[in-house]
Protein backbone atom coordinates (compact mmCIF):
# COMPACT_ATOMS: atom_id res chain seq x y z
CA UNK A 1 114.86 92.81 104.58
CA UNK A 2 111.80 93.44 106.27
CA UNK A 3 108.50 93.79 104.45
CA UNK A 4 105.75 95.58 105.26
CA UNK A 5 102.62 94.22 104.28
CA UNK A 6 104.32 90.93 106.27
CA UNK A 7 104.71 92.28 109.17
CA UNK A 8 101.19 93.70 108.69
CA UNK A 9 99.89 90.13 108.38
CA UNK A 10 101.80 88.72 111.18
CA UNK A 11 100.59 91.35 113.72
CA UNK A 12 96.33 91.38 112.62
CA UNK A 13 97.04 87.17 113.07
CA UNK A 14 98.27 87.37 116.31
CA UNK A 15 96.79 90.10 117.99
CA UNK A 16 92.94 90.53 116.34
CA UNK A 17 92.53 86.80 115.22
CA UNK A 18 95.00 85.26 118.25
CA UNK A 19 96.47 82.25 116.41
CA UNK A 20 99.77 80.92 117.67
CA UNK A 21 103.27 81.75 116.29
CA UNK A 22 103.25 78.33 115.32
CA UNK A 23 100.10 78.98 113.14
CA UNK A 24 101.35 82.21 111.73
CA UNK A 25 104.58 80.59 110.04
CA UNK A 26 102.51 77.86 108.71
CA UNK A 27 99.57 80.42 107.39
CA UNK A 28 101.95 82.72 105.81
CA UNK A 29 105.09 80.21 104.97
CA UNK A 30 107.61 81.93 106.82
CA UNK A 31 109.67 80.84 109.90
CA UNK A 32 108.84 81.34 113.54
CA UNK A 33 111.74 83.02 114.04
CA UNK A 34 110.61 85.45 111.41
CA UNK A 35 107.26 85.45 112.97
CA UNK A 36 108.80 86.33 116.51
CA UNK A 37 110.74 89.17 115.57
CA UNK A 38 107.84 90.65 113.14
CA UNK A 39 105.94 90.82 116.72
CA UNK A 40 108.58 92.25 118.51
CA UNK A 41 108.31 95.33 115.97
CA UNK A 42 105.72 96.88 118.17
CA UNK A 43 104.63 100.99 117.65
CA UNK A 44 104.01 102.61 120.68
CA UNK A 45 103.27 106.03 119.37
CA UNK A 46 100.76 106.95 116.79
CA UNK A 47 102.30 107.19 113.61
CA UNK A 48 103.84 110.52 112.05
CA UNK A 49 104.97 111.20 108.35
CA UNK A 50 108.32 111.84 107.81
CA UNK A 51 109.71 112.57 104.27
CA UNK A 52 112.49 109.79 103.47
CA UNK A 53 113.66 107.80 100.39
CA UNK A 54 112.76 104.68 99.82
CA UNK A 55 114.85 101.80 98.23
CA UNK A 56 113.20 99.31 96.63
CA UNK A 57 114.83 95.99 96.06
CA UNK A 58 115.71 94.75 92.22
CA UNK A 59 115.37 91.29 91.26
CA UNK A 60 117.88 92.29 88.09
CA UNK A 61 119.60 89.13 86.71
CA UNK A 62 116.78 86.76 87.87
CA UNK A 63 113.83 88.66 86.00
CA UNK A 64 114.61 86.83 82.37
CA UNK A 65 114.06 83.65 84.48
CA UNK A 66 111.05 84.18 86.38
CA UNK A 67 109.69 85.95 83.35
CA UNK A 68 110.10 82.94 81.37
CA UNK A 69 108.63 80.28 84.27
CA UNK A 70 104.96 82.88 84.50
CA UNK A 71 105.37 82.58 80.63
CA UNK A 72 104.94 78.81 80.74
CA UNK A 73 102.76 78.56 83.67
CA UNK A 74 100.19 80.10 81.79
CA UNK A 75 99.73 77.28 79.82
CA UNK A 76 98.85 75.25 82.50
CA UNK A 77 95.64 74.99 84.90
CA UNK A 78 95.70 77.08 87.61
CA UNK A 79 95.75 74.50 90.36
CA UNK A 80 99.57 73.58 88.96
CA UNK A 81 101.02 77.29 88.66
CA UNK A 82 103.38 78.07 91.72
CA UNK A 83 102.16 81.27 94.22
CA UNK A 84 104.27 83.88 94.34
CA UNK A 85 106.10 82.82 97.72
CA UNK A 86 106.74 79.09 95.94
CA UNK A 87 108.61 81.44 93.42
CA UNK A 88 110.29 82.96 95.73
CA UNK A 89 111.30 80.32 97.35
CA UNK A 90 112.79 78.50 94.22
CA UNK A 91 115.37 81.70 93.37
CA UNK A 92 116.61 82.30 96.72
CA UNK A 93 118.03 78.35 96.36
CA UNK A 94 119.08 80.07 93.05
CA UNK A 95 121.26 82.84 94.82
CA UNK A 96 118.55 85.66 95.11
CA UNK A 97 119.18 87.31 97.89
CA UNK A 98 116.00 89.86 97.81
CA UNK A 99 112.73 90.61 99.23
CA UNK A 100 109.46 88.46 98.88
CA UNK A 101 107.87 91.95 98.01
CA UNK A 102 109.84 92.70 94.94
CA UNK A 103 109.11 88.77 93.81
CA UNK A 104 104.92 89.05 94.53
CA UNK A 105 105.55 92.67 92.87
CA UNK A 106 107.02 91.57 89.49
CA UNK A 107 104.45 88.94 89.90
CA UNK A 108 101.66 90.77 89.99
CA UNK A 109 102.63 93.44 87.07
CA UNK A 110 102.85 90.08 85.01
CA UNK A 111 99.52 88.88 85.69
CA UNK A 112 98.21 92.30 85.01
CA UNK A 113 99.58 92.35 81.59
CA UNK A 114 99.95 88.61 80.26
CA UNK A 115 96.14 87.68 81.98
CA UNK A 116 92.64 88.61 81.04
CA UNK A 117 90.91 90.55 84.18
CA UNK A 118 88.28 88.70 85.92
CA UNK A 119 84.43 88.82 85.61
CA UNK A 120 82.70 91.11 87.89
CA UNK A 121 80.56 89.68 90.39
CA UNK A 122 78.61 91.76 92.82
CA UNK A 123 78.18 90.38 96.25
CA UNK A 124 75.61 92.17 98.80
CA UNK A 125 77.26 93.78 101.87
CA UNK A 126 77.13 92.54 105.02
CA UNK A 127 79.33 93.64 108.15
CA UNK A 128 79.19 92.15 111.33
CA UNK A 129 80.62 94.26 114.73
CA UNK A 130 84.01 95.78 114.24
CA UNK A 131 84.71 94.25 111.15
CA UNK A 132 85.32 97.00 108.80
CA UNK A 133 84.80 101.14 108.43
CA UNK A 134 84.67 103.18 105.04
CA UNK A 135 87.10 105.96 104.18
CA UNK A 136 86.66 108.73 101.25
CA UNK A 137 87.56 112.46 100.61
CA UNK A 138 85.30 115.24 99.77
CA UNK A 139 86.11 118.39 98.55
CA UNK A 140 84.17 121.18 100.28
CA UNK A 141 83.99 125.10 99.46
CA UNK A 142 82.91 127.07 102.29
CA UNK A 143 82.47 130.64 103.54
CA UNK A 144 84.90 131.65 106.40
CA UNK A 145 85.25 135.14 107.56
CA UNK A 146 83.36 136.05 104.55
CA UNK A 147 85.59 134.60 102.19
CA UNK A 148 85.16 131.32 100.23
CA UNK A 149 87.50 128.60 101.86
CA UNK A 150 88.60 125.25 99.68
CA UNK A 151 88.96 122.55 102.09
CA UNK A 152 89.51 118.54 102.01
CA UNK A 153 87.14 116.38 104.14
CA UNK A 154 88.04 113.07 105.73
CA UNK A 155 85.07 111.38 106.32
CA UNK A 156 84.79 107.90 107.69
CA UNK A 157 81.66 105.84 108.56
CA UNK A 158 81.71 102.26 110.99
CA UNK A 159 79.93 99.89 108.30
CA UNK A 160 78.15 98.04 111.53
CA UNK A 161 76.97 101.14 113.27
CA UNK A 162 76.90 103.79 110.79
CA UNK A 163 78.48 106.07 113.14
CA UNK A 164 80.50 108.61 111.31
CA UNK A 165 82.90 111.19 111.91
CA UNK A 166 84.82 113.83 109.92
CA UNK A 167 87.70 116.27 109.79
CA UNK A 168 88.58 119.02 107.74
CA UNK A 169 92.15 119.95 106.13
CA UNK A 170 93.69 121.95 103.45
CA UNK A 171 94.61 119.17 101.46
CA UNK A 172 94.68 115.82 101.27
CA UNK A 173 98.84 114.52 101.72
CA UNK A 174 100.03 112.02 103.57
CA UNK A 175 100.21 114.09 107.03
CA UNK A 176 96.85 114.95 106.61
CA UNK A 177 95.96 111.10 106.09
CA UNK A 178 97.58 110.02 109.22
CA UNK A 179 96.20 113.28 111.14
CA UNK A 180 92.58 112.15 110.35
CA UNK A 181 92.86 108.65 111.60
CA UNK A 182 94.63 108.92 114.40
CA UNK A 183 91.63 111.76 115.58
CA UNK A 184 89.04 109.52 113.90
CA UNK A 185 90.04 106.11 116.21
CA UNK A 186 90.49 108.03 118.98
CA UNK A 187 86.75 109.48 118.52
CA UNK A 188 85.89 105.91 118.14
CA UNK A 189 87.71 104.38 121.29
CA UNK A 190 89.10 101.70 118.94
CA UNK A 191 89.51 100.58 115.03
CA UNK A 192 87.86 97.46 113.11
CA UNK A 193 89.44 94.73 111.73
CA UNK A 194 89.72 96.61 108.07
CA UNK A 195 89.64 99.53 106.06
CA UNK A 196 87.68 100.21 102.87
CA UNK A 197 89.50 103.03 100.57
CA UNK A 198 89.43 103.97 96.84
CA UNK A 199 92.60 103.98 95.12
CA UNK A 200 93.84 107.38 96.19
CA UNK A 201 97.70 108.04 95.78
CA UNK A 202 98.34 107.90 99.48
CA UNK A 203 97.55 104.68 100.12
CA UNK A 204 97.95 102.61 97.04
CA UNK A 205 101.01 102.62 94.47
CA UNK A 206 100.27 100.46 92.06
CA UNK A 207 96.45 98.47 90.74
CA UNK A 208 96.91 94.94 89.92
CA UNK A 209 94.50 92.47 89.06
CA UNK A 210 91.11 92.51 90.68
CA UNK A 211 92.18 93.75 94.42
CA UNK A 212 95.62 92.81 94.13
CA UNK A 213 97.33 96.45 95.26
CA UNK A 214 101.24 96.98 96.23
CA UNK A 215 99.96 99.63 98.70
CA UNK A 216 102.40 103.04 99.70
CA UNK A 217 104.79 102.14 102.74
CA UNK A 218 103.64 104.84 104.92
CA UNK A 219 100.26 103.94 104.69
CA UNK A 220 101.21 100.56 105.69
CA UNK A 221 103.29 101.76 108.24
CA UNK A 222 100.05 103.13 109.35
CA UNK A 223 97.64 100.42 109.20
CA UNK A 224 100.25 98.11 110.64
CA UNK A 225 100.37 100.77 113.57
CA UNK A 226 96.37 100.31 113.99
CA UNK A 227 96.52 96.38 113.17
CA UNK A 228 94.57 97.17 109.98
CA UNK A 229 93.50 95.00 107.10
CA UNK A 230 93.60 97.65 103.87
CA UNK A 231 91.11 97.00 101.42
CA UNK A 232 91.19 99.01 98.32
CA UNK A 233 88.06 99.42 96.29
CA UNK A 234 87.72 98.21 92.55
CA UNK A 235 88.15 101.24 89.93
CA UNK A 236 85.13 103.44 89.28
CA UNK A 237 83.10 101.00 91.74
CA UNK A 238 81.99 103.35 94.16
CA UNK A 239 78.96 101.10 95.26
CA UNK A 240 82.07 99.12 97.23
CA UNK A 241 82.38 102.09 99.51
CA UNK A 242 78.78 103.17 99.32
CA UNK A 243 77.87 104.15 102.91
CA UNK A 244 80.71 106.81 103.05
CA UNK A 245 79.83 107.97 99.60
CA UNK A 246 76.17 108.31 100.96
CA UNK A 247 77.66 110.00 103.88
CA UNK A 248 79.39 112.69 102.06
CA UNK A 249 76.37 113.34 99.38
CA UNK A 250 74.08 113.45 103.22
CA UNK A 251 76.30 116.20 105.11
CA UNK A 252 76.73 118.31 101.94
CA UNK A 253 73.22 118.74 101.64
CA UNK A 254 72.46 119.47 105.31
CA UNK A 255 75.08 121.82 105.18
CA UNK A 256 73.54 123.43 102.07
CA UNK A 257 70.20 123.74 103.65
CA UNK A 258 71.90 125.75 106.55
């Protein structure tokens, strides 16, 4: 089964960072053969949402077991615990026959509930040339025809640069997500190596520890699309996004002086 925020991985190494297929299986512990087809999935048009439902894979009859082997790791130092693919790796010689994504998910929600959250360190912000842009919403009221118009902003801002650009919408849904960034790197005339979002529903289904995220499959189906690196901002930390928050707070007051 293939998973998306693999794929995702295999595609930034090879084609942004250029390592081998050889170094890819060894990075991410998967086969080369797994590696070569993940490369072969290539997108040739810009993505386009389309309403499906998704299946998600169960780990059923194995959960009491893994349950009970994060249960007992946390007695140990965390050098000794297994990652989540070593995990993996042990039940499928156990007869799981599942995803990776549904182990590191379970995973994940375990660690969220059974271990304390981290201290909070701030680290200043540097970004070098096409390493990362900021993304945010605003919500706008404005006068059109003489009536007063609600409207959704996409705004986005190049961390290196600073050069912004922005695109209105009714709302703020998934189409209207994908609209705005396919305009937005085509204004650009390319995209950086990652993104910088809050935790809207679009993009992220579930907050884990720190800035572990199980992020929505269309939105990774985007960012694989772009050869994107997602990376969603701590709750109620705006100051991680802070140049696009700056932006917004910038344009609504020019436009309120006009």
């Amino acid at each position: 089964m293939l998973c998306m925020e693999t794929i995702l991985k295999v595609r930034r190494l090879s084609l942004k960072q250029g390592l081998s297929q050889r170094a890819i299986a060894k990075q991410l512990q998967i086969s080369r053969h797994t590696v070569s087809k993940y490369l072969a999935i290539e997108t040739k048009e810009p993505p386009a949402y389309k309403r499906t439902q998704t299946h998600y894979p169960k780990l059923g009859e194995f959960i009491p077991v893994l349950k009970q082997r994060l249960t007992d790791e946390t007695k140990l130092p965390a050098k000794q615990r297994l990652t989540a693919r070593r995990h993996f790796e042990r039940l499928r010689t156990e007869g799981y026959q599942g995803a990776y994504c549904a182990v590191a998910s379970f995973i994940r929600q375990f660690k969220e509930q059974y271990q304390p959250a981290p201290h909070v360190v701030f680290i200043p912000q540097r970004f070098s040339a096409a390493d990362a842009y900021q993304f945010d919403w605003s919500f706008e009221t404005v006068k059109l025809n003489g009536l007063l118009v609600k409207l959704k902003v996409a705004h986005f801002r190049l961390c290196h640069s600073r050069a912004f650009f922005i695109r209105a919408y009714p709302n703020e849904k998934l189409d209207m997500l994908i609209d705005a960034h396919n305009h937005a790197f085509s204004y650009f005339g390319g995209t950086p190596n990652r993104g910088i979002y809050d935790n809207m529903k679009t993009a992220v289904k579930h907050i884990g520890m720190g800035k572990e995220r199980i992020f929505n499959d269309k939105f990774l189906s985007m960012m694989n699309h772009f050869i994107i690196e997602p990376v969603a901002c701590t709750p109620a930390s705006g100051w991680e996004k802070g140049q696009v928050e700056r932006q917004v707070r910038t344009l609504r007051k020019q436009r309120e002086r006009s």
